[in-house]
C-alpha atoms as a PDB file:
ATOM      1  CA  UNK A   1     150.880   8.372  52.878  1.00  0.00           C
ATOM      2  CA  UNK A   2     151.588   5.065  52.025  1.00  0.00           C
ATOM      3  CA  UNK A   3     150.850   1.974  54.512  1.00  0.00           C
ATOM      4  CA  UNK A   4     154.224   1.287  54.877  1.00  0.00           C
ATOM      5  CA  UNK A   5     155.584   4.797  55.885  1.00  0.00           C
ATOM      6  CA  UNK A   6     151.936   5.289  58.023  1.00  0.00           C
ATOM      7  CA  UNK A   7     152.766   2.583  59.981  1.00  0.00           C
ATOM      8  CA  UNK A   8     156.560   4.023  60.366  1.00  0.00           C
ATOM      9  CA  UNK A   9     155.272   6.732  61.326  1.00  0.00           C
ATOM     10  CA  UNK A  10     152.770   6.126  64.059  1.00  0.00           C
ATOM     11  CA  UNK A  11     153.453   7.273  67.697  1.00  0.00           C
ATOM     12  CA  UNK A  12     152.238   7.511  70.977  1.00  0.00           C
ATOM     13  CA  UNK A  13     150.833  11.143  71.190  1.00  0.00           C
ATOM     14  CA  UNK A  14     149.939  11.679  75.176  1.00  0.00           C
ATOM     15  CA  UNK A  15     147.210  13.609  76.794  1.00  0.00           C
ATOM     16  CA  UNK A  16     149.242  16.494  77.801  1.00  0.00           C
ATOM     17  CA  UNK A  17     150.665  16.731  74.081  1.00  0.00           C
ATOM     18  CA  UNK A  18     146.733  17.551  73.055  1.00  0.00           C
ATOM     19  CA  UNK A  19     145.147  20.668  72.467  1.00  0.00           C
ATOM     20  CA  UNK A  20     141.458  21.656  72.350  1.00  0.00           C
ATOM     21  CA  UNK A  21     140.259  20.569  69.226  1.00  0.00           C
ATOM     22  CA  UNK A  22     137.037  18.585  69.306  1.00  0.00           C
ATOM     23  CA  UNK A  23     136.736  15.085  67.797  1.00  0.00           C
ATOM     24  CA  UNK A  24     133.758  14.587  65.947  1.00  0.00           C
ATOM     25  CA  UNK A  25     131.423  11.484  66.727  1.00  0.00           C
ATOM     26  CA  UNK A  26     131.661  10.439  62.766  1.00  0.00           C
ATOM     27  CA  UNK A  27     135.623  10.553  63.472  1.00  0.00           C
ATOM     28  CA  UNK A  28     135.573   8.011  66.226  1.00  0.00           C
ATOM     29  CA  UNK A  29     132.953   5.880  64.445  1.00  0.00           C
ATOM     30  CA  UNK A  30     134.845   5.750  61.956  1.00  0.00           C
ATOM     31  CA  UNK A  31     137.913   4.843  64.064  1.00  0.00           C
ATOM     32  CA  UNK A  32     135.354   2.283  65.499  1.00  0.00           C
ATOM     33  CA  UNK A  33     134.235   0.641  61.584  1.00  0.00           C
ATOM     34  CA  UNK A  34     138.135  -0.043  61.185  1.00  0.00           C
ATOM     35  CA  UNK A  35     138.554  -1.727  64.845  1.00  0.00           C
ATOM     36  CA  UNK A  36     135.639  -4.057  63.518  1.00  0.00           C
ATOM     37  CA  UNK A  37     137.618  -4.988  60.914  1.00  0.00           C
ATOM     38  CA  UNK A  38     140.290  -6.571  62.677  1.00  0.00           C
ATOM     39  CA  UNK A  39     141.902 -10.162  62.155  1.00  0.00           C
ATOM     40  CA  UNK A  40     139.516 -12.960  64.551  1.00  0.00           C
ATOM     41  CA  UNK A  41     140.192 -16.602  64.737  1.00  0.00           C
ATOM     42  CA  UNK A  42     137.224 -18.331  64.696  1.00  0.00           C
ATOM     43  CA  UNK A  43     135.362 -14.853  64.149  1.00  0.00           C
ATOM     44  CA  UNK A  44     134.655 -14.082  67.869  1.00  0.00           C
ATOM     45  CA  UNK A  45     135.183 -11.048  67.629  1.00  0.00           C
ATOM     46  CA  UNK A  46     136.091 -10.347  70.700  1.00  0.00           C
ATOM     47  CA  UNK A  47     136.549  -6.304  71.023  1.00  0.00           C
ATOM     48  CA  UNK A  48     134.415  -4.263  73.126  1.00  0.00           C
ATOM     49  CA  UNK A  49     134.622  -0.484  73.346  1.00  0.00           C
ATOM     50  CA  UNK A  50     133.015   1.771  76.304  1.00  0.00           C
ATOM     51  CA  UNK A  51     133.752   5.938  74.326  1.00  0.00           C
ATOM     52  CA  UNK A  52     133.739   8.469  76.998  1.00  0.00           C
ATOM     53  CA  UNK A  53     133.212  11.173  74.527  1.00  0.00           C
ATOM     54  CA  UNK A  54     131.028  14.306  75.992  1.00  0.00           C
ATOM     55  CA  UNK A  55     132.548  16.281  78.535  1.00  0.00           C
ATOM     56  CA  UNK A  56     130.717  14.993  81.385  1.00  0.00           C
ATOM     57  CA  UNK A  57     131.709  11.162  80.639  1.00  0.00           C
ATOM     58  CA  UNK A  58     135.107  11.905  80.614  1.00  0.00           C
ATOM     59  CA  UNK A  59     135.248  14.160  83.830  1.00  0.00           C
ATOM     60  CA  UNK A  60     133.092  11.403  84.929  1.00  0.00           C
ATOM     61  CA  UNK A  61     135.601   9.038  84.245  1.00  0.00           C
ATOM     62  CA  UNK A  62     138.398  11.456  85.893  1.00  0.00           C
ATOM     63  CA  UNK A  63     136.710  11.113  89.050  1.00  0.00           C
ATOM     64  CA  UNK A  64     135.890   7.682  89.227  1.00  0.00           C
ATOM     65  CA  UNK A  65     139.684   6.676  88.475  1.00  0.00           C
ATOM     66  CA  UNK A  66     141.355   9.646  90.971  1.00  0.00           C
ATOM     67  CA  UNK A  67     138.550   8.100  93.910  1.00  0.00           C
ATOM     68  CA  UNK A  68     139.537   4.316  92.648  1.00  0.00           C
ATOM     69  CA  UNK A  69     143.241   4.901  92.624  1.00  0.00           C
ATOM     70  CA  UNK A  70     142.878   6.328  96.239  1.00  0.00           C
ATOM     71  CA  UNK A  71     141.176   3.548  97.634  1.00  0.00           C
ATOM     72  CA  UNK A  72     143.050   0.968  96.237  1.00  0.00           C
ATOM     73  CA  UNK A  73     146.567   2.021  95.939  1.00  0.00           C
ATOM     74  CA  UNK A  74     149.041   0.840  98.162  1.00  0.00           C
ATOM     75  CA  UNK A  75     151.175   3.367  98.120  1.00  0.00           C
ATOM     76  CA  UNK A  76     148.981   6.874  97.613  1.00  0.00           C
ATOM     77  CA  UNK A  77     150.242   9.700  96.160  1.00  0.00           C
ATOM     78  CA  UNK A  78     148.572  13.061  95.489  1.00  0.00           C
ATOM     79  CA  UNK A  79     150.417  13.981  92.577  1.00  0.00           C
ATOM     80  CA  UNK A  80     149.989  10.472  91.096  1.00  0.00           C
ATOM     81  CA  UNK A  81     145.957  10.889  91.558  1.00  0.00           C
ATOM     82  CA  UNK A  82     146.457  14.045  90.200  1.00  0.00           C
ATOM     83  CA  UNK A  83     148.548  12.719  86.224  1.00  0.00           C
ATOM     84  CA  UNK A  84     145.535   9.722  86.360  1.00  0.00           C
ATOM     85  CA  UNK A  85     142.321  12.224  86.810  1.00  0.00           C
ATOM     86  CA  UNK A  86     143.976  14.742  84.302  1.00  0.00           C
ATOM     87  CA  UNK A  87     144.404  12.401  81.262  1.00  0.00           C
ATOM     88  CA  UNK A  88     140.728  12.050  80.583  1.00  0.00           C
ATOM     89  CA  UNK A  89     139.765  15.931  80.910  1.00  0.00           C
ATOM     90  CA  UNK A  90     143.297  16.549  78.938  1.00  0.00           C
ATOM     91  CA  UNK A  91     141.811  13.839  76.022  1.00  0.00           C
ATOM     92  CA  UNK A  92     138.874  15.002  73.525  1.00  0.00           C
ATOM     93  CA  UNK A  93     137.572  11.319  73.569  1.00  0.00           C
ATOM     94  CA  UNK A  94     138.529   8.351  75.846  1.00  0.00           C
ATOM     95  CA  UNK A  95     138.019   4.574  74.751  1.00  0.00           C
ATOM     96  CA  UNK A  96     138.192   1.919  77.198  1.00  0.00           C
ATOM     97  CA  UNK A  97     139.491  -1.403  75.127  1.00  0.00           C
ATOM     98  CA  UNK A  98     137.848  -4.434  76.158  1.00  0.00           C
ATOM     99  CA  UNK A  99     137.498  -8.013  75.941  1.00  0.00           C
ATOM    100  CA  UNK A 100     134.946 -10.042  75.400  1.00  0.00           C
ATOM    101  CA  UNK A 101     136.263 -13.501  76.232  1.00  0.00           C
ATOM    102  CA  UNK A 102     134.587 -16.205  74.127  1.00  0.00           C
ATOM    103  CA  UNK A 103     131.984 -18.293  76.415  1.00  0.00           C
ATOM    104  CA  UNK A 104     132.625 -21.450  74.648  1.00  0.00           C
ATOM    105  CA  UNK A 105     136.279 -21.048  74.928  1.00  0.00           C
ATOM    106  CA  UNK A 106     136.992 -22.012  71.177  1.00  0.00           C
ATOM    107  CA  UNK A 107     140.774 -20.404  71.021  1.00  0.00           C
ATOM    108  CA  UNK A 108     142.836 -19.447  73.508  1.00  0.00           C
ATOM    109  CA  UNK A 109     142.610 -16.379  75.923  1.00  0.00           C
ATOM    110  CA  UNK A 110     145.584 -14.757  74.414  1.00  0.00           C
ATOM    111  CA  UNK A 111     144.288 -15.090  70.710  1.00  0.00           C
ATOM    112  CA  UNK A 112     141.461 -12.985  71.608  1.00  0.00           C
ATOM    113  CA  UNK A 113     143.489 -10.399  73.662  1.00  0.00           C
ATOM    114  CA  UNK A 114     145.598 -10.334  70.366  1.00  0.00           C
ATOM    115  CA  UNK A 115     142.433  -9.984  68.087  1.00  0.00           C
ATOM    116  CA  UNK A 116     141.338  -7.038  70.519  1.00  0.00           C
ATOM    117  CA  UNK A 117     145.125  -5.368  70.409  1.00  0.00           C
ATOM    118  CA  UNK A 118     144.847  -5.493  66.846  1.00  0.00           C
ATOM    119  CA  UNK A 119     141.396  -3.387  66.772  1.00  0.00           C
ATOM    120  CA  UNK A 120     142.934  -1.241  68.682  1.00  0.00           C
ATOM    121  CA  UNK A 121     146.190  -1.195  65.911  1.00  0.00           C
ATOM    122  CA  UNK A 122     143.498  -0.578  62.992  1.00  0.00           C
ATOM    123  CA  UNK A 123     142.509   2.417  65.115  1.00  0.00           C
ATOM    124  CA  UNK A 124     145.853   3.898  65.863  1.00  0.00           C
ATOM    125  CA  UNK A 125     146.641   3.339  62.637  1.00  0.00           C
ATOM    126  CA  UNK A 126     143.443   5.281  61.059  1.00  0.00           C
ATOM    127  CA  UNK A 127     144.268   7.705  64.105  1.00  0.00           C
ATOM    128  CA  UNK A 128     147.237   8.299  62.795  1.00  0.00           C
ATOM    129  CA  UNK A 129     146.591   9.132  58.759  1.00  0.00           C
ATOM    130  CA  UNK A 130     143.478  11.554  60.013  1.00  0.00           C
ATOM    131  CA  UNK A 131     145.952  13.542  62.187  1.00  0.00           C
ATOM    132  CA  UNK A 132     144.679  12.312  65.695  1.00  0.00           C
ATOM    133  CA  UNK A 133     147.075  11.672  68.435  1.00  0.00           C
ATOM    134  CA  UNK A 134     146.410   8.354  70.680  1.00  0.00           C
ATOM    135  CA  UNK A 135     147.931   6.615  73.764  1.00  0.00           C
ATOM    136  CA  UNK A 136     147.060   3.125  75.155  1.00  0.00           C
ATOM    137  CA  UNK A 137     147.516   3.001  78.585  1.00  0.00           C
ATOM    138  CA  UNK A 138     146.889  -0.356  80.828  1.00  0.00           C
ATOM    139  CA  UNK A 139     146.882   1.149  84.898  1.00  0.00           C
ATOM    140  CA  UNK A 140     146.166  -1.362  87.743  1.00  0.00           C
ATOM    141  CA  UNK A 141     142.851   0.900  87.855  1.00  0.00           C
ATOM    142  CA  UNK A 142     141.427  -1.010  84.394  1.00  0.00           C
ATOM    143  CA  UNK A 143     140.353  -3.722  86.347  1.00  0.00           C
ATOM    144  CA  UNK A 144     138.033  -1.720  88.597  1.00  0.00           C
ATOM    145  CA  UNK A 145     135.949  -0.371  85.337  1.00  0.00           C
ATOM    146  CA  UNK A 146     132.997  -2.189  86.066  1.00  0.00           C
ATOM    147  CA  UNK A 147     132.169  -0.555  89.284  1.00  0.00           C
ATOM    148  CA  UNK A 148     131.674   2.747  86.795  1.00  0.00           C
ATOM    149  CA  UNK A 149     130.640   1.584  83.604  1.00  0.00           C
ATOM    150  CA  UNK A 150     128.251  -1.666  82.599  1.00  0.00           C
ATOM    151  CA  UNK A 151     130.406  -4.875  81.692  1.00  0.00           C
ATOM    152  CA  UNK A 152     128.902  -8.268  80.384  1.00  0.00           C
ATOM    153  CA  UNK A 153     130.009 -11.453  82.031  1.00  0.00           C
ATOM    154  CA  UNK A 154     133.619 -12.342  81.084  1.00  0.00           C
ATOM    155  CA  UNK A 155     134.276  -8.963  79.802  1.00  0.00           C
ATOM    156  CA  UNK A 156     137.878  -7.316  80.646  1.00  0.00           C
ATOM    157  CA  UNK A 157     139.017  -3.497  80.328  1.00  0.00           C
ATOM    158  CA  UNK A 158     142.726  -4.044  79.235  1.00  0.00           C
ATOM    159  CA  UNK A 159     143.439  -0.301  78.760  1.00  0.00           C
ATOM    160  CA  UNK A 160     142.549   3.002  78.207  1.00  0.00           C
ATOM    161  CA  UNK A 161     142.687   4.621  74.493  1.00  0.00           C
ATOM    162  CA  UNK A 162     143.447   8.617  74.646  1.00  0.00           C
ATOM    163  CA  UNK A 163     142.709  10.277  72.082  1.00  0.00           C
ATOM    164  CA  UNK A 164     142.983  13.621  70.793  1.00  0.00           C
ATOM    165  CA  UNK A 165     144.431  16.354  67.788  1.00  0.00           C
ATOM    166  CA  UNK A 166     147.806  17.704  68.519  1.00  0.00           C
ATOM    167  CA  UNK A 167     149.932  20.371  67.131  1.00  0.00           C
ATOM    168  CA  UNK A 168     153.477  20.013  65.471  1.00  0.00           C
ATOM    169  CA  UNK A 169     155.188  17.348  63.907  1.00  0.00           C
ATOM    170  CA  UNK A 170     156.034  14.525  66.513  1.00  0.00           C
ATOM    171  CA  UNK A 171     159.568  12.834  67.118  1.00  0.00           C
ATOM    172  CA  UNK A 172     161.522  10.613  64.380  1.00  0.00           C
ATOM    173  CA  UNK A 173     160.541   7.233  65.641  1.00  0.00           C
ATOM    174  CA  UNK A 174     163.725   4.709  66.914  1.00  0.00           C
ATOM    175  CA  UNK A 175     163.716   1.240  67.282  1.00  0.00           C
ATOM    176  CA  UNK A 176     166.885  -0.391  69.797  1.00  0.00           C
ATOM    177  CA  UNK A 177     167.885  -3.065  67.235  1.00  0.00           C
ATOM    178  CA  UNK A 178     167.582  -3.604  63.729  1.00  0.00           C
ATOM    179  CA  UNK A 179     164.930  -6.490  62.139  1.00  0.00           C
ATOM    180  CA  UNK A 180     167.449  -8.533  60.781  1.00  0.00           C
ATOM    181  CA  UNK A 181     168.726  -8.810  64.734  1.00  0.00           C
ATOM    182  CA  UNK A 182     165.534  -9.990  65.260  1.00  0.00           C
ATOM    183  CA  UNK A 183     164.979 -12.436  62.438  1.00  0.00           C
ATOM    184  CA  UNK A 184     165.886 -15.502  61.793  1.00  0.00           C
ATOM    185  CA  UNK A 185     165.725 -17.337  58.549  1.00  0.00           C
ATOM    186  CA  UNK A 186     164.923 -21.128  57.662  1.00  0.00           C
END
């Protein structure tokens, strides 16, 4: 498939849409080599990844975001603990996208939340031509990672990256308005 169509043709693929198939390590790292190779100002770099890959890290991370969400939500609901602890255990690998904000503070917060977003398009991408559904989801609950996992000073979780082989063809993707409604030209 060509770039152009590839990138047509990518999709959010959910955690209920996956089935059992296993993804290997070597898949995610080398889901992980094309992250690295993502556009930096200044070369900072700033992408972090946490994989909950095994079993147990991912039921691990189930647990800790169903107790988190239900002592933290405002308004609690069962069945809303129930879709959050599910998506890990429903995903074959989960990769919490992080930030590592600069310490000097050489370019601006947002270029390095757009550096990390597009790591995490390099992966979707790659996802995507090797026939491996992903979802990036950004709950409330990413802010509490660091009571479960090890996060260096200035480091942010801004999402969660499901991941995981589907069957079937997925929907014909839409966009609301054509480019050209978009565009304007100097």
């Amino acid at each position: 498939m060509e770039l152009a169509q590839l990138i047509a043709h990518r999709r959010s693929v959910f955690p209920v849409q996956y089935n059992s198939e296993a993804i290997s390590k070597s898949e995610i790292e080398t889901l992980l080599q094309a992250a690295n190779w993502a556009p930096t100002h200044r070369r900072t770099e700033p992408w972090r990844f946490k994989v909950f890959h095994s079993e147990a890290s991912r039921k691990g991370l189930s647990d800790f975001l169903a107790r988190t969400f239900e002592a933290t939500a405002e308004k609690f609901s069962k069945i809303k603990q129930k879709k959050i602890a599910e998506k890990p255990v429903q995903s074959a690998c989960v990769i919490a996208i992080c930030m590592q904000r600069d310490p000097n503070e050489s370019v601006p917060e947002w270029e390095e939340v757009a550096a990390t977003a597009m790591a995490v398009q390099n992966m979707w991408l790659l996802a995507t031509a090797m026939g491996i559904g992903t979802y990036w989801s950004s709950p409330g609950l990413r802010n509490h990672l660091n009571a479960h996992v090890t996060m260096a000073e200035g480091e942010q979780c801004l999402g969660f990256f499901y991941m995981g082989k589907y069957d079937g063809p997925l929907e014909e993707g839409t966009r609301h308005t054509a480019i050209e409604k978009k565009t304007t030209w100097y």
